[in-house]
N, C-alpha and C. Protein backbone atom coordinates (compact mmCIF):
# COMPACT_ATOMS: atom_id res chain seq x y z
N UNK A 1 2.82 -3.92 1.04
CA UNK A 1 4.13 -3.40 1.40
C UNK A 1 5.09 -3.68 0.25
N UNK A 2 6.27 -2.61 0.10
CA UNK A 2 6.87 -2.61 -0.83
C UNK A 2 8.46 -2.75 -0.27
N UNK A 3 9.35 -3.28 -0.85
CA UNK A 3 10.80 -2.82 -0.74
C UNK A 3 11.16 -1.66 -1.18
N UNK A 4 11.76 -0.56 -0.86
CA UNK A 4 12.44 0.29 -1.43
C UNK A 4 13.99 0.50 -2.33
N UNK A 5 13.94 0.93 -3.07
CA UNK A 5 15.42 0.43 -3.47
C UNK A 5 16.81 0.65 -2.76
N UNK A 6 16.44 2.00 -1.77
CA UNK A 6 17.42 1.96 -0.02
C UNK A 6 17.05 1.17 0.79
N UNK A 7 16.54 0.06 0.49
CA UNK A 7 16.31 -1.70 1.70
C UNK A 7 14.97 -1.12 2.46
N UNK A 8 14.53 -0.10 2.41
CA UNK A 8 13.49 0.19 3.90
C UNK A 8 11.89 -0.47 2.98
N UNK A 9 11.38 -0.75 3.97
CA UNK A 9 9.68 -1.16 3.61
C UNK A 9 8.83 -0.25 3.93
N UNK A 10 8.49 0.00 2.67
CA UNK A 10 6.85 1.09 2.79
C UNK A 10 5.40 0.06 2.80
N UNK A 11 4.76 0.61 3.78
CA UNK A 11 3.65 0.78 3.88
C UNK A 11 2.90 1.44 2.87
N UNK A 12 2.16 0.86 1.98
CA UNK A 12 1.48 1.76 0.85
C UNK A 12 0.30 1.44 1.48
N UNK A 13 -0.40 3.14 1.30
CA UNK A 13 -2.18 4.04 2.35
C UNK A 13 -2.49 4.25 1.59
N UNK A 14 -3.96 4.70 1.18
CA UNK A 14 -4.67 4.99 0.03
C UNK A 14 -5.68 5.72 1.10
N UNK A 15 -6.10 6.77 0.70
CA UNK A 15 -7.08 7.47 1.65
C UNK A 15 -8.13 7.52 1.15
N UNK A 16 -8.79 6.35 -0.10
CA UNK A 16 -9.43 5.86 -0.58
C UNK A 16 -10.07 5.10 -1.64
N UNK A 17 -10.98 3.95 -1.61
CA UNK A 17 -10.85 3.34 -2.92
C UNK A 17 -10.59 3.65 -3.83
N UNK A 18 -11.67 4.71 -4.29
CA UNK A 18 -10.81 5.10 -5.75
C UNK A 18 -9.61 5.54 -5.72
N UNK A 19 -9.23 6.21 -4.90
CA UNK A 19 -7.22 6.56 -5.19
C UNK A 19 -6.56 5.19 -5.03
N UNK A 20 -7.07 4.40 -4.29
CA UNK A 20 -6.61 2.30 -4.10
C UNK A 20 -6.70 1.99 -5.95
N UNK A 21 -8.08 2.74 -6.97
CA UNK A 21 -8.31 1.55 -8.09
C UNK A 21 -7.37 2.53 -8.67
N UNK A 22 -6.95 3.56 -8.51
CA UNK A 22 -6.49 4.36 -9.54
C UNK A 22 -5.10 4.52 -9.52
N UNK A 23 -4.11 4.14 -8.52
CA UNK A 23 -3.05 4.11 -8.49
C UNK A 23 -2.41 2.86 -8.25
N UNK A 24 -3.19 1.65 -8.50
CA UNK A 24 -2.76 0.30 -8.59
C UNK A 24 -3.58 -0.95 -8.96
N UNK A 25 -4.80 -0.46 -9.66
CA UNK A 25 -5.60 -1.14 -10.73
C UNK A 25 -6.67 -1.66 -9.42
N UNK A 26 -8.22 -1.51 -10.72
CA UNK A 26 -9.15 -2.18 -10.02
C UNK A 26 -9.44 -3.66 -9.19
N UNK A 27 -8.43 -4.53 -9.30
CA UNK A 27 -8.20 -5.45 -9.21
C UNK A 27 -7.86 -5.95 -7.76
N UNK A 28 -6.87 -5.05 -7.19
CA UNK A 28 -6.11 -4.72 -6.41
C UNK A 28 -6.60 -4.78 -4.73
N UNK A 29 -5.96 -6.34 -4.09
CA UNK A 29 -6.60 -6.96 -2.87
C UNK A 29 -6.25 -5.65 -2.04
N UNK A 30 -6.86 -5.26 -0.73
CA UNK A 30 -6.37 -4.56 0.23
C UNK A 30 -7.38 -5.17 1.33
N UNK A 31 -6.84 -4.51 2.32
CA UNK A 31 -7.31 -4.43 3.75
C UNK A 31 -7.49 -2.77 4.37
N UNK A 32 -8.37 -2.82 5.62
CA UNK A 32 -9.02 -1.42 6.04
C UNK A 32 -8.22 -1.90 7.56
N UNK A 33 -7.18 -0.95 7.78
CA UNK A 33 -6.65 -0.95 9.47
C UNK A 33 -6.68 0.92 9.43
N UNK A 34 -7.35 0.91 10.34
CA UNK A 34 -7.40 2.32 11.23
C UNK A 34 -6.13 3.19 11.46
N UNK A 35 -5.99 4.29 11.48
CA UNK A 35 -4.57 4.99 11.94
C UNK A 35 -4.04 4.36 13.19
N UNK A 36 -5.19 3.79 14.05
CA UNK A 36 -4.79 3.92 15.61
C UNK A 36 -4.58 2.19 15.93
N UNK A 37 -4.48 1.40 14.36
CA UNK A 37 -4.16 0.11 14.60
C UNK A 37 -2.41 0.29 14.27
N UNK A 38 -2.02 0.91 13.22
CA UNK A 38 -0.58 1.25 12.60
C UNK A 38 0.42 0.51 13.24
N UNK A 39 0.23 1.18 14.75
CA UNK A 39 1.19 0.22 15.50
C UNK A 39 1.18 -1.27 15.48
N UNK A 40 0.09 -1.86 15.51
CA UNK A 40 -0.19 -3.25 15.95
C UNK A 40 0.63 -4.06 14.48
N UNK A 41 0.05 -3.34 13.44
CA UNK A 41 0.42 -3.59 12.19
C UNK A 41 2.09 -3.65 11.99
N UNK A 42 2.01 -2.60 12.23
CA UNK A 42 3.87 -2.70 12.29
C UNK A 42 4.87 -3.71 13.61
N UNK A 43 3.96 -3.98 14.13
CA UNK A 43 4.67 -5.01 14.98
C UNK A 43 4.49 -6.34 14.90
N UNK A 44 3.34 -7.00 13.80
CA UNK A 44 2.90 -8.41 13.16
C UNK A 44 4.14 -8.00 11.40
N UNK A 45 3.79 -6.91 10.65
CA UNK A 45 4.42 -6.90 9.62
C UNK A 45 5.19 -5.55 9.64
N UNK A 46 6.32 -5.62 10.18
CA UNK A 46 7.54 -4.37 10.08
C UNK A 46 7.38 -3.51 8.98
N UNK A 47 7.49 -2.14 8.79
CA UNK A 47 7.63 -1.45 7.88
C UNK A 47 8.48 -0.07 8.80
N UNK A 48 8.85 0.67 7.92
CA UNK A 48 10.22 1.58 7.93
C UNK A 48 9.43 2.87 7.44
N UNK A 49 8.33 2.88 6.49
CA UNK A 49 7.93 4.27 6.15
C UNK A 49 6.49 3.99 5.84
N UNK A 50 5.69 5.12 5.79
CA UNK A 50 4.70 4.89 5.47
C UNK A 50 4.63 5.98 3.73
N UNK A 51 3.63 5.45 2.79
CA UNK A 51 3.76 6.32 1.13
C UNK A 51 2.23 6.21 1.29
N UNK A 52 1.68 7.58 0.59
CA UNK A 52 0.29 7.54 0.93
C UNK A 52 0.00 7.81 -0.68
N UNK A 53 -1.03 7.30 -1.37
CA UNK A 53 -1.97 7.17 -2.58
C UNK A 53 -0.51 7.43 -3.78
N UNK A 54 0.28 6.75 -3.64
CA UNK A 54 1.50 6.38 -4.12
C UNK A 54 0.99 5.47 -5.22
N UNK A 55 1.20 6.02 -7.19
CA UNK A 55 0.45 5.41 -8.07
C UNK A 55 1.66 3.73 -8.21
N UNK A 56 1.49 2.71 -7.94
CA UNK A 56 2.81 1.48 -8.22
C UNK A 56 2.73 1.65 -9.72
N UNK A 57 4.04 1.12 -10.66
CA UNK A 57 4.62 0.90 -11.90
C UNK A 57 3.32 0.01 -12.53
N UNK A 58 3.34 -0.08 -13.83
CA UNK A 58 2.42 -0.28 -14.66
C UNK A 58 2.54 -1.76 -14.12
N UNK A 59 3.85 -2.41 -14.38
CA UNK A 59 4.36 -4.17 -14.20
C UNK A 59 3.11 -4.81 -12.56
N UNK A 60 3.24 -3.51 -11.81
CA UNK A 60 2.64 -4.32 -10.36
C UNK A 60 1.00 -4.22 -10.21
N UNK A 61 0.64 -3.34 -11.09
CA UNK A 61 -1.11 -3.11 -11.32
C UNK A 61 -1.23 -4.34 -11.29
N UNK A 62 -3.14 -4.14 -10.44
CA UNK A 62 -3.73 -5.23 -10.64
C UNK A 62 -5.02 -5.22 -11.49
N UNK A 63 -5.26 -4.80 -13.09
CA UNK A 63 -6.39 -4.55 -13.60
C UNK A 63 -7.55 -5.51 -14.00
N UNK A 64 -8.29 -5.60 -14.02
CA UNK A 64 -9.31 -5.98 -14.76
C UNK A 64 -8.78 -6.87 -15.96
N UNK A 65 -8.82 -8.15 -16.24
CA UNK A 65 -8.21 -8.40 -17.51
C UNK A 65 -9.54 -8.18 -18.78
């Protein structure tokens, strides 16, 4: 999850690993929750939007050193 620079929290989705290594480095911890968990998720960790295979800034990659 990210801050937005209008205060709201995104949810960053990847609709799959490789779009996960390729838009925020191979490196890069995640977790697998289902569409039909979303809710549960958003009610342990709040979020405001959801951004789907959204590439993060070079600074937040997690690559391979």
């Amino acid at each position: 999850m990210r801050r937005l620079l209008d205060g709201r929290v995104a949810l960053l989705a990847y609709t799959a690993l490789d779009r996960l290594a390729d838009c925020c480095g191979s490196e890069q911890a995640w977790v697998l929750y289902k569409t039909d968990q979303l809710d549960e998720l958003n009610k342990v960790s709040p979020y405001d939007v959801i951004v789907i295979d959204q590439p993060l800034p070079d600074e937040l990659r997690r690559d391979a050193q």
